[in-house]
Every structure is written in C-alpha cells, then in structure tokens.
C-alpha atoms as a PDB file:
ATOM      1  CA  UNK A   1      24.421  -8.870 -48.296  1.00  0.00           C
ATOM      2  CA  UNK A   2      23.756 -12.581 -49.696  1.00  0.00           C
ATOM      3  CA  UNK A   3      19.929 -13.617 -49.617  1.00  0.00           C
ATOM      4  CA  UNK A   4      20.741 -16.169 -47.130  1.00  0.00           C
ATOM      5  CA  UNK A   5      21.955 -13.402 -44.423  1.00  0.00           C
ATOM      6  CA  UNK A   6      19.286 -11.535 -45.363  1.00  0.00           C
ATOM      7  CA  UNK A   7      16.696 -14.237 -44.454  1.00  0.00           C
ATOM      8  CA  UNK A   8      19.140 -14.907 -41.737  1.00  0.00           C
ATOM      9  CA  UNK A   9      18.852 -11.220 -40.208  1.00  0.00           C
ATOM     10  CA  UNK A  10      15.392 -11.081 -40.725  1.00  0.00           C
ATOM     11  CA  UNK A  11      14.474 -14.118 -38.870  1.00  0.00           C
ATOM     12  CA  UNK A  12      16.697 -13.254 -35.622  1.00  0.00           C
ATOM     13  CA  UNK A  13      14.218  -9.538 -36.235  1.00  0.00           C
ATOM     14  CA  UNK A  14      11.012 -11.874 -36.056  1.00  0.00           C
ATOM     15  CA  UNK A  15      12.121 -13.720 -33.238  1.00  0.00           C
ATOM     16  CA  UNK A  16      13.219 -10.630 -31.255  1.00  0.00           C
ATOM     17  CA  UNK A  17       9.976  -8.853 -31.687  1.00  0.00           C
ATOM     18  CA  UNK A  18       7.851 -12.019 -30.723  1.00  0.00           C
ATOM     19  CA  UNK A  19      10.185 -12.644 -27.851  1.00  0.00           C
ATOM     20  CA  UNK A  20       9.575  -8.441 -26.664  1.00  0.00           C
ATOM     21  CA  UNK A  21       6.228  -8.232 -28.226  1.00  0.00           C
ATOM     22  CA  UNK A  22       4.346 -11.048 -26.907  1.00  0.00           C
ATOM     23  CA  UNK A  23       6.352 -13.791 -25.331  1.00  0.00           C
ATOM     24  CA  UNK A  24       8.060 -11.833 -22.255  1.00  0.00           C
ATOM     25  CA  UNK A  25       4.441  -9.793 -21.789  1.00  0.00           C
ATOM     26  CA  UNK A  26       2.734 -12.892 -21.651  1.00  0.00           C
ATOM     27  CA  UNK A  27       5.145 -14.574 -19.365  1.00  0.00           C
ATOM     28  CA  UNK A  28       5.205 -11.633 -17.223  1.00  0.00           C
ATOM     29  CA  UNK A  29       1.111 -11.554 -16.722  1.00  0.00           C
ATOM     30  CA  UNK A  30       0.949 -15.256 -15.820  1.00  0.00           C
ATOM     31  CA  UNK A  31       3.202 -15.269 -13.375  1.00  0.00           C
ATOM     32  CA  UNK A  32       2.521 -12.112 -11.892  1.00  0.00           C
ATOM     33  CA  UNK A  33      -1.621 -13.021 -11.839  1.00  0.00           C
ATOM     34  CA  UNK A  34      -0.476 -16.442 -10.279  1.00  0.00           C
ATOM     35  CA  UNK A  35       1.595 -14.140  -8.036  1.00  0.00           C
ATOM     36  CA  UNK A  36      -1.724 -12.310  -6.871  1.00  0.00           C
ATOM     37  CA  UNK A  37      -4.095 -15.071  -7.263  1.00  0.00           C
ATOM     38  CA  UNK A  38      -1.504 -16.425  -3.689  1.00  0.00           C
ATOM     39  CA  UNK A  39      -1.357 -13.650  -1.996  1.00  0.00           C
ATOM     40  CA  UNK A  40      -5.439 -13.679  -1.875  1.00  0.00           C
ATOM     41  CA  UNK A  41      -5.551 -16.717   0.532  1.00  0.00           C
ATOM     42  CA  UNK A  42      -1.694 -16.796   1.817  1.00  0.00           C
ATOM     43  CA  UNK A  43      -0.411 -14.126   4.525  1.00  0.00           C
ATOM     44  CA  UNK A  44       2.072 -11.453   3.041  1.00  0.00           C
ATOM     45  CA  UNK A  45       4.982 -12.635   5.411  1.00  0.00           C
ATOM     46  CA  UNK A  46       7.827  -9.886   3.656  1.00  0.00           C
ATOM     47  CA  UNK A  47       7.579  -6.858   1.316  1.00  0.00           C
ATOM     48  CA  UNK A  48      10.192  -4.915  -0.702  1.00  0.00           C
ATOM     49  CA  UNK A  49       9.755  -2.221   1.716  1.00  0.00           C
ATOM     50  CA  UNK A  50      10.736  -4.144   5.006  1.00  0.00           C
ATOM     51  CA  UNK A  51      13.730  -5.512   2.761  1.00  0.00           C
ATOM     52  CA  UNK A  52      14.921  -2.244   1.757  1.00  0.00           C
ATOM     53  CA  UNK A  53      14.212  -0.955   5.694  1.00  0.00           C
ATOM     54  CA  UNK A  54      16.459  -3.594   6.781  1.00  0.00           C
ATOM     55  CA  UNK A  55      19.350  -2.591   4.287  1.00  0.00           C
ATOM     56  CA  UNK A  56      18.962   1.007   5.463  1.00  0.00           C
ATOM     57  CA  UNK A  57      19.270   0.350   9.022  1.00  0.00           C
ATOM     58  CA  UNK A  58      21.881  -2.507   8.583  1.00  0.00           C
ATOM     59  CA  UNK A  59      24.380  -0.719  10.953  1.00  0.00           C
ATOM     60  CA  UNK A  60      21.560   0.553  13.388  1.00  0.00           C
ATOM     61  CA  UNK A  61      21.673  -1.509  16.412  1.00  0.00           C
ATOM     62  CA  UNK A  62      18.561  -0.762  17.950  1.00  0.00           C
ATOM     63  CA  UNK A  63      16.771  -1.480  14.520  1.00  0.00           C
ATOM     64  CA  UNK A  64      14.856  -5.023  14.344  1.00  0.00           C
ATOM     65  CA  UNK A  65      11.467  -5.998  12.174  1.00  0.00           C
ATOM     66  CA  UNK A  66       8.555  -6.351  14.043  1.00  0.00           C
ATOM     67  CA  UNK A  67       5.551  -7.666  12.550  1.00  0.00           C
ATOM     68  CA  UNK A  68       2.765 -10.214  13.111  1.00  0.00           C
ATOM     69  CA  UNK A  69      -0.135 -11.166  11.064  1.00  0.00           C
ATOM     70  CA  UNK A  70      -3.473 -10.785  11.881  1.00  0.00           C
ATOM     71  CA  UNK A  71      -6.735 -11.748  10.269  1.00  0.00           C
ATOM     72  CA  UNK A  72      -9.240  -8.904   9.313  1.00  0.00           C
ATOM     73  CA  UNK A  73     -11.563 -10.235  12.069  1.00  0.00           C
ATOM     74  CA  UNK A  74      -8.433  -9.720  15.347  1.00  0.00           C
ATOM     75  CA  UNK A  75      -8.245  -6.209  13.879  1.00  0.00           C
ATOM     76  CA  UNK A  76     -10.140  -3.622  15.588  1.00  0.00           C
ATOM     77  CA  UNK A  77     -12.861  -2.078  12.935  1.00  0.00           C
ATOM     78  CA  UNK A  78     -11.764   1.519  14.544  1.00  0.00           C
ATOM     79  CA  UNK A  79      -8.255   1.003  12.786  1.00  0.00           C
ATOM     80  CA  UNK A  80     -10.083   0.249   9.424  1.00  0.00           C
ATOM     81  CA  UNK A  81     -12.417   3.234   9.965  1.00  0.00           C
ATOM     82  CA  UNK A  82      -9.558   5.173  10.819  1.00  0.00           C
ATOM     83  CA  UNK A  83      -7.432   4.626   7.646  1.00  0.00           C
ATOM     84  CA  UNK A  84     -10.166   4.713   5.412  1.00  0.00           C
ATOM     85  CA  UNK A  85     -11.572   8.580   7.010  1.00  0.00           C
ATOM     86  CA  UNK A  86      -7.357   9.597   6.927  1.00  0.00           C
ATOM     87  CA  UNK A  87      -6.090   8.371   3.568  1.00  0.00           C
ATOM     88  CA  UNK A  88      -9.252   7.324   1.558  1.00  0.00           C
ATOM     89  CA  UNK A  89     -12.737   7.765   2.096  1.00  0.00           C
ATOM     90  CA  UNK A  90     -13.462   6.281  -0.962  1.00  0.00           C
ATOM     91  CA  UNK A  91     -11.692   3.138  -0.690  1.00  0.00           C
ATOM     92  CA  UNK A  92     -15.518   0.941  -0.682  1.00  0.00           C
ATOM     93  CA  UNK A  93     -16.486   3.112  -3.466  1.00  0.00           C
ATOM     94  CA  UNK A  94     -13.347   3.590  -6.023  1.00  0.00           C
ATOM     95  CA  UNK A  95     -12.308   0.865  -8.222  1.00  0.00           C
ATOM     96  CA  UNK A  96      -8.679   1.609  -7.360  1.00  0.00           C
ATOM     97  CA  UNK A  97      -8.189   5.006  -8.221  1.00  0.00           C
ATOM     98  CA  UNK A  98      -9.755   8.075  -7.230  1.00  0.00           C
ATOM     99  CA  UNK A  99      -9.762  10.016 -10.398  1.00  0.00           C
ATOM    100  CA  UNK A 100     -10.836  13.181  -8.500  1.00  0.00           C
ATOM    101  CA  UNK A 101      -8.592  13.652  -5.856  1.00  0.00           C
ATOM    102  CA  UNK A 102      -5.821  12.751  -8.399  1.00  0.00           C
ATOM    103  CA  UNK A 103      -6.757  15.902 -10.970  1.00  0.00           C
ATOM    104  CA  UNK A 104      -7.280  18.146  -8.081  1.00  0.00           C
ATOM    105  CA  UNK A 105      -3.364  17.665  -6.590  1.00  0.00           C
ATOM    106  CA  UNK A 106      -2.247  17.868 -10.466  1.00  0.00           C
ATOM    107  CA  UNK A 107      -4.380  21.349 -10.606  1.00  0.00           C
ATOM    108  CA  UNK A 108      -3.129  22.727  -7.352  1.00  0.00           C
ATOM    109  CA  UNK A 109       0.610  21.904  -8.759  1.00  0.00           C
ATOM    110  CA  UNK A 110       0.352  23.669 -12.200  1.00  0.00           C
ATOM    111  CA  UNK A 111      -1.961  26.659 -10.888  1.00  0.00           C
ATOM    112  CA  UNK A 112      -1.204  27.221  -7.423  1.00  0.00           C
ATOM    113  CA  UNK A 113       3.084  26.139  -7.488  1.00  0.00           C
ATOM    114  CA  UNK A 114       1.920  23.506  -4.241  1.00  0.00           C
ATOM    115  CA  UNK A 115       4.727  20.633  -4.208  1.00  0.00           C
ATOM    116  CA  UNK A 116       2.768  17.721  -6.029  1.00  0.00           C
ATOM    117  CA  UNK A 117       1.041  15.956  -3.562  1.00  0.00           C
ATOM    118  CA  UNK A 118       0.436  12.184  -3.455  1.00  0.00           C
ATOM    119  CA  UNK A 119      -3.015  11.198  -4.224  1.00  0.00           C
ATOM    120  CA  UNK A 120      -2.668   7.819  -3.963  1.00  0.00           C
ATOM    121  CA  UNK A 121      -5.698   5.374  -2.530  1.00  0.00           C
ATOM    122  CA  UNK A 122      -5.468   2.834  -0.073  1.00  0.00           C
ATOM    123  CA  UNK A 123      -5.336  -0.132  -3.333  1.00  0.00           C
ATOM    124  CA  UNK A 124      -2.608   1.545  -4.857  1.00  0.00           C
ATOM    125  CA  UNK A 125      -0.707   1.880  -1.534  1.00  0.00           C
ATOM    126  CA  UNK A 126      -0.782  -1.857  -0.989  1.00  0.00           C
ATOM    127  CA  UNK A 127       0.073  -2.594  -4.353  1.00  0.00           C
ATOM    128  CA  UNK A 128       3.269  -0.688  -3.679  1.00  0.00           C
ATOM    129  CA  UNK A 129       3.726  -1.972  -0.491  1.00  0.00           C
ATOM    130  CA  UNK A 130       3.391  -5.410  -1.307  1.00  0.00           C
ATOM    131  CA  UNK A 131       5.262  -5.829  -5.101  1.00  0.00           C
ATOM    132  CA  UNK A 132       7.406  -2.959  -5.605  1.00  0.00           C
ATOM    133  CA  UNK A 133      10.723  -1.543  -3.986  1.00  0.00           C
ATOM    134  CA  UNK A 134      10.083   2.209  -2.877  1.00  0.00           C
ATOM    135  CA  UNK A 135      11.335   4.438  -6.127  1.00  0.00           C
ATOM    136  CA  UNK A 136       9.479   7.938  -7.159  1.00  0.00           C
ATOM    137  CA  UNK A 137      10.056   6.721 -10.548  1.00  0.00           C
ATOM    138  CA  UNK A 138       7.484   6.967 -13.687  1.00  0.00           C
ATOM    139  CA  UNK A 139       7.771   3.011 -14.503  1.00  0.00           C
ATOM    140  CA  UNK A 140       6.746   2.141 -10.642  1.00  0.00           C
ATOM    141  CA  UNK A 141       4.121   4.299 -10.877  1.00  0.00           C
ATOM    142  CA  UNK A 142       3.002   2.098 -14.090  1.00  0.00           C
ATOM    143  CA  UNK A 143       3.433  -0.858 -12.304  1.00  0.00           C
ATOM    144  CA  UNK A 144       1.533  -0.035  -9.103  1.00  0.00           C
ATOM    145  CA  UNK A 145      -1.278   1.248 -11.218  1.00  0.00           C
ATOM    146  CA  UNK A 146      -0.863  -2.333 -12.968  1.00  0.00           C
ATOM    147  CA  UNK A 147      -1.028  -4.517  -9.384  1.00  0.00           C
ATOM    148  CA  UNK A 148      -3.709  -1.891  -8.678  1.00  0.00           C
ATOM    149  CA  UNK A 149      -5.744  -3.334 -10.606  1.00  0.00           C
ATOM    150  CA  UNK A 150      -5.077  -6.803 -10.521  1.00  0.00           C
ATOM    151  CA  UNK A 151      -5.705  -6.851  -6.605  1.00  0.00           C
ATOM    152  CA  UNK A 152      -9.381  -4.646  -6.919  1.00  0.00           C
ATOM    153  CA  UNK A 153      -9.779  -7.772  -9.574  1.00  0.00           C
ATOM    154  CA  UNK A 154      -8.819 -10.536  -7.643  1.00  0.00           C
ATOM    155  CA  UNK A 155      -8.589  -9.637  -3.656  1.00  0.00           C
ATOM    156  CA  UNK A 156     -11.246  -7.806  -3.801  1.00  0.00           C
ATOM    157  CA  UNK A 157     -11.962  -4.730  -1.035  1.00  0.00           C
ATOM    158  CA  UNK A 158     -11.838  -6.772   2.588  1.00  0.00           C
ATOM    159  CA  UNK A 159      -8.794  -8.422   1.310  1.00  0.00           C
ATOM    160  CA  UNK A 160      -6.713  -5.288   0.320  1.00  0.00           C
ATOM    161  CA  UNK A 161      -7.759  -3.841   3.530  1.00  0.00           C
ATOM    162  CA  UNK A 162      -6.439  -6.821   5.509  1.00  0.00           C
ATOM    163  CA  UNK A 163      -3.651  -6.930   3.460  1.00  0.00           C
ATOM    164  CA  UNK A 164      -3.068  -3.219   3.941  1.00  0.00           C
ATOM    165  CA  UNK A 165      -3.369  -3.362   7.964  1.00  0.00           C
ATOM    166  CA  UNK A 166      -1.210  -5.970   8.347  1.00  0.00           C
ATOM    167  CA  UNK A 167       2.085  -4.518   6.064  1.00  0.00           C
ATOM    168  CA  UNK A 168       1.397  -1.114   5.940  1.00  0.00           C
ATOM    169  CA  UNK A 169       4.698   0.563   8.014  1.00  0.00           C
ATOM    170  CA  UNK A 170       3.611   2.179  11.397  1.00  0.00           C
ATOM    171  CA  UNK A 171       6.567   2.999  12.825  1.00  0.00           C
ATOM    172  CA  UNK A 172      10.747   2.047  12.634  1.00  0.00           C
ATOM    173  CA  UNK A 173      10.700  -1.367  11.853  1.00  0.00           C
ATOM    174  CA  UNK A 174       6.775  -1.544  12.670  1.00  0.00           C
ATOM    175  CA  UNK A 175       4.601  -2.991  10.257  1.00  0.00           C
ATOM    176  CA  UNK A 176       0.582  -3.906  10.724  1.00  0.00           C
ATOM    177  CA  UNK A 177      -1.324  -3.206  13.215  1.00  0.00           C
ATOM    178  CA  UNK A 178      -0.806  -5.815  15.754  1.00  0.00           C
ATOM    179  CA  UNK A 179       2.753  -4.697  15.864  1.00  0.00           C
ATOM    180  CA  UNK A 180       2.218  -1.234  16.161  1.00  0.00           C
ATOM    181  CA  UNK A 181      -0.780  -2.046  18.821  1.00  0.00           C
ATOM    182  CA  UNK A 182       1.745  -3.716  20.936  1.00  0.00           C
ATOM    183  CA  UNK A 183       4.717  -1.810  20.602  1.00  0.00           C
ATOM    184  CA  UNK A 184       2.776   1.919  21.035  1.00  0.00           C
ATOM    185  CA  UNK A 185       0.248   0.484  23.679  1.00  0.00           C
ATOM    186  CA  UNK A 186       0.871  -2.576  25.226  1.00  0.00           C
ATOM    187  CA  UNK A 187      -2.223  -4.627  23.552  1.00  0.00           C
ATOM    188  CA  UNK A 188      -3.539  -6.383  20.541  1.00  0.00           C
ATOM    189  CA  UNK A 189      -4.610  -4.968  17.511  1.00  0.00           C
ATOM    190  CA  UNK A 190      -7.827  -6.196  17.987  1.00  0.00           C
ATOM    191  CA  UNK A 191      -8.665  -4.138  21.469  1.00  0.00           C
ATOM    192  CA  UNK A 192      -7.357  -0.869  19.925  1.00  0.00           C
ATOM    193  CA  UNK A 193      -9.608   2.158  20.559  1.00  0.00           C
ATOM    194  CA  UNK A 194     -10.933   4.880  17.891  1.00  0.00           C
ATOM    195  CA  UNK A 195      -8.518   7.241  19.483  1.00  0.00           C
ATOM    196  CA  UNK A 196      -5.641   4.972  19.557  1.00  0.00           C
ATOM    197  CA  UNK A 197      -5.996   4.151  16.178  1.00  0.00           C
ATOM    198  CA  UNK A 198      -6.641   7.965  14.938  1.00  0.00           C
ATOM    199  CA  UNK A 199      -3.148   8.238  16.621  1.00  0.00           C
ATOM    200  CA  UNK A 200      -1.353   5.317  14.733  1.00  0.00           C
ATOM    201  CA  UNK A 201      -3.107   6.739  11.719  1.00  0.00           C
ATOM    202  CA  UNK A 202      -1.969  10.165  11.821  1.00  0.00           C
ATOM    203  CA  UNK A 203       0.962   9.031  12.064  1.00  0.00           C
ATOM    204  CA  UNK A 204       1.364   6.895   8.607  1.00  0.00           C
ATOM    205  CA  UNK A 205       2.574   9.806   6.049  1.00  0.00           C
ATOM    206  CA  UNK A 206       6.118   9.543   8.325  1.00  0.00           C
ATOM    207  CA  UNK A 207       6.059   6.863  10.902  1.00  0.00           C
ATOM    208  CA  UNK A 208       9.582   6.791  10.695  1.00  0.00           C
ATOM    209  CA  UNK A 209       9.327  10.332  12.894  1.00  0.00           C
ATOM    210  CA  UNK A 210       6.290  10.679  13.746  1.00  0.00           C
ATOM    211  CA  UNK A 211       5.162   8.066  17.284  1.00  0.00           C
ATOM    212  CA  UNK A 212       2.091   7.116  17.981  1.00  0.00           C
ATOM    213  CA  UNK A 213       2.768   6.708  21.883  1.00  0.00           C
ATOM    214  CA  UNK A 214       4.871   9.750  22.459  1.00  0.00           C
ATOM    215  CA  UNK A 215       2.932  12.184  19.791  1.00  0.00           C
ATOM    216  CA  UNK A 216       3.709  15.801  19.082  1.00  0.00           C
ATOM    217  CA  UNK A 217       1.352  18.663  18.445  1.00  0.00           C
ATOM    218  CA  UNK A 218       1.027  18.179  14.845  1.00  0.00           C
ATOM    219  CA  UNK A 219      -0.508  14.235  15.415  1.00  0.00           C
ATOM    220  CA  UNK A 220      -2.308  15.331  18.242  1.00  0.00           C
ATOM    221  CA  UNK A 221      -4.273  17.585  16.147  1.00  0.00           C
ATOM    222  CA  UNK A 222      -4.597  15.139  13.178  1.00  0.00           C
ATOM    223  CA  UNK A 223      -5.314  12.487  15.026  1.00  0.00           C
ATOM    224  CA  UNK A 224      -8.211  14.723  16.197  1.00  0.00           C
ATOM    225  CA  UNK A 225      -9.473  15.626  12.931  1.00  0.00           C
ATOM    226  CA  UNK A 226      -8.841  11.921  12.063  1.00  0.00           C
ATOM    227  CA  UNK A 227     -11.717  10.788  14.564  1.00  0.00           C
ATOM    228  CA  UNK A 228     -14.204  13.744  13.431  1.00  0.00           C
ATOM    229  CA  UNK A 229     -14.179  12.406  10.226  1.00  0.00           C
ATOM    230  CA  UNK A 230     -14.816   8.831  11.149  1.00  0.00           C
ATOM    231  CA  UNK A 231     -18.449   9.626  12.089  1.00  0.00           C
ATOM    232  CA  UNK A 232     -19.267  11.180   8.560  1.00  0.00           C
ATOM    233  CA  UNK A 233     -18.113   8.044   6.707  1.00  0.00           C
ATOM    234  CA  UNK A 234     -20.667   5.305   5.131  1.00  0.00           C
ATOM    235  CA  UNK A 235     -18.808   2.172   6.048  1.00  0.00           C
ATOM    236  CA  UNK A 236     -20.395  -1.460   4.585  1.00  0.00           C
ATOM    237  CA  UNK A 237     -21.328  -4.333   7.101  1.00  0.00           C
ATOM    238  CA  UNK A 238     -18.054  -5.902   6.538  1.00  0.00           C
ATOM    239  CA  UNK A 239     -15.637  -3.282   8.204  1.00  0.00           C
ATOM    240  CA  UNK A 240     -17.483  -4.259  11.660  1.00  0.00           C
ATOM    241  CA  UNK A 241     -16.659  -7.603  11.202  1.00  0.00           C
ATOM    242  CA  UNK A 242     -20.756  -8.128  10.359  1.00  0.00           C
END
C-alpha cells in the first residue's frame, strides 16, 4: 500500500467515525428536541400507532379512526384520576420512570417464572405512543426511555397527561377520550363520570377486546377496584382543572 492510499484510507476512517460518532448523533438530537419542543404547544393530530392500526385493518370494513382533540381543561379530571390510580400512581411524583415497580416485575420473572410484566409509566407510554411504531424490541425500548425523558424535560407533567388522554387507544380505532366518551356513552369527554371513566380505564391493557359500554366480568371488577383506588391517591391542584 503506497503512502498516498494510506492517507487516503485513513481519511475516509476519520470521516466515517465523525460522520457515526458525532455528526448523525448530533443531527438526530436537534431535530428530534425541535420535534418535542412542537408537540408541547401543537395538538398530536397522528401517531405511529393509529398508522400501523390502519394498515392492520386495511381490509376491515367496519374499521375507521376516530379521534378528536381535546384540551386538558374539556377533559373530565375523573378520567385523569382514573388513569393515574390504574396504570401509575406515581405519575406527579416519578421523573419518568418508576424504578420500583420496574425491579419488582424483573424479580417476580427470574424468581417466581411470572411472564415479564410491563412496568411501564404513564411518560413512557406516551412517548411510545406518540414517536415510535409498536415493536417489543430492545432498541424501542432505548428510544422510548430516550423521548421519556425529553418530554418529563420539556412538556412537563399536565402536558404528557393531555397528551396521553387525547392519543392513548381506547378502543378499535378509538383514540382519546373524547372519542371514546362519545362512542361508549353518547357524551363529551368532559361530562364523563368516575365510573365511566374507571370503565374506559380498565379497559386500556386490550381495548381492542375489551368495551367499555358492553363490559364483561373481568372490567366490571377492575373497573371497581379502579374507583377504590382513586380515593387513596394525592392528586396536585392541576388535575381538577384548579
């Protein structure tokens, strides 16, 4: 090898690694913080998940997208209470992540054989929801813990709970809460009760088969448990609308 293909090779070597190394990592955090820094003040109109839903369903006939955004203040407080006592009771406390509940499904897997349950907190859910196409994959789980924390960062709590009632899937085709209000009960979001909103709730871990309006024993009962939590729950001013 002459000198000059030497210098040659090594060059095109430097210029890869800055490229990998810092250009592309750079690029990717500007954009994706401008990304967030939008989605603060701007409605989420469309999600990976409603665009994979919609490819799923292509040939379902019955199947259509209903959804319709709704400030934090036209949303009944009992849905926030509810989602917060069902799939985080942490959420005003956590920066994101709840450590605890995270070890404790990783202990029950490796000691007691349980399937390994998801742990996951209301921030990391909308992170998911909102950026990334569904996948059980380790590099989406990197990159929801990465939007994770950008959105505690920028959003802030109220905002990732607005965000989070309003794409969160509540049903086939059903996202938010105004649509599910008005498809399960014939109102807005805003007039739902504590026990139709323990119902939606219960009903989030499989909407797709699970129905708020028509539920079976199982969401009955959770839906109960769901509203004898609520109670027990330190909520901040803001979740009443104060």
């Amino acid at each position: 090898m002459t000198i000059i293909e030497k210098i040659r090779r090594d060059g095109f070597r430097k210029w890869l690694a800055k490229l990998l190394l810092i250009k592309l990592p750079l690029a990717f955090f500007a954009v994706t913080v401008l990304w967030v820094l939008i989605l603060k003040w701007v409605p989420v109109m469309v999600t990976p998940l409603m665009i994979s839903r919609s490819l799923e369903y292509r040939s379902d006939d019955s199947f259509r997208t209903q959804k319709k955004w709704r400030s934090y203040d036209k949303i009944s407080p009992e849905m926030a209470k509810a989602v917060i006592a069902s799939e985080d009771n942490l959420f005003t406390e956590h920066k994101g992540f709840d450590w605890n509940e995270m070890k404790k499904a990783i202990e029950e897997h490796r000691n007691k054989g349980k399937k390994l349950r998801g742990a996951s907190t209301i921030s990391q859910q909308t992170a998911k929801n909102v950026f990334l196409f569904p996948s059980r994959s380790f590099v989406r789980k990197a990159f929801e813990a990465y939007f994770t924390v950008l959105i505690e960062l920028i959003w802030g709590k109220e905002r990732i709970l607005e965000v989070y009632l309003n794409v969160a899937e509540m049903g086939k085709g059903i996202y938010g809460a105004e649509a599910a209000a008005r498809a399960f009960f014939g109102k807005n979001a805003s007039e739902l009760t504590k026990h139709e909103a323990s119902l939606i709730t219960a009903c989030l871990p499989n909407p797709i088969d699970r129905h708020a309006d028509k539920p079976s024993d199982y969401v009955s009962r959770r839906a109960t448990q769901i509203r004898s939590l609520i109670p027990k729950i330190a909520y901040p001013e803001w979740i009443n609308h104060e």
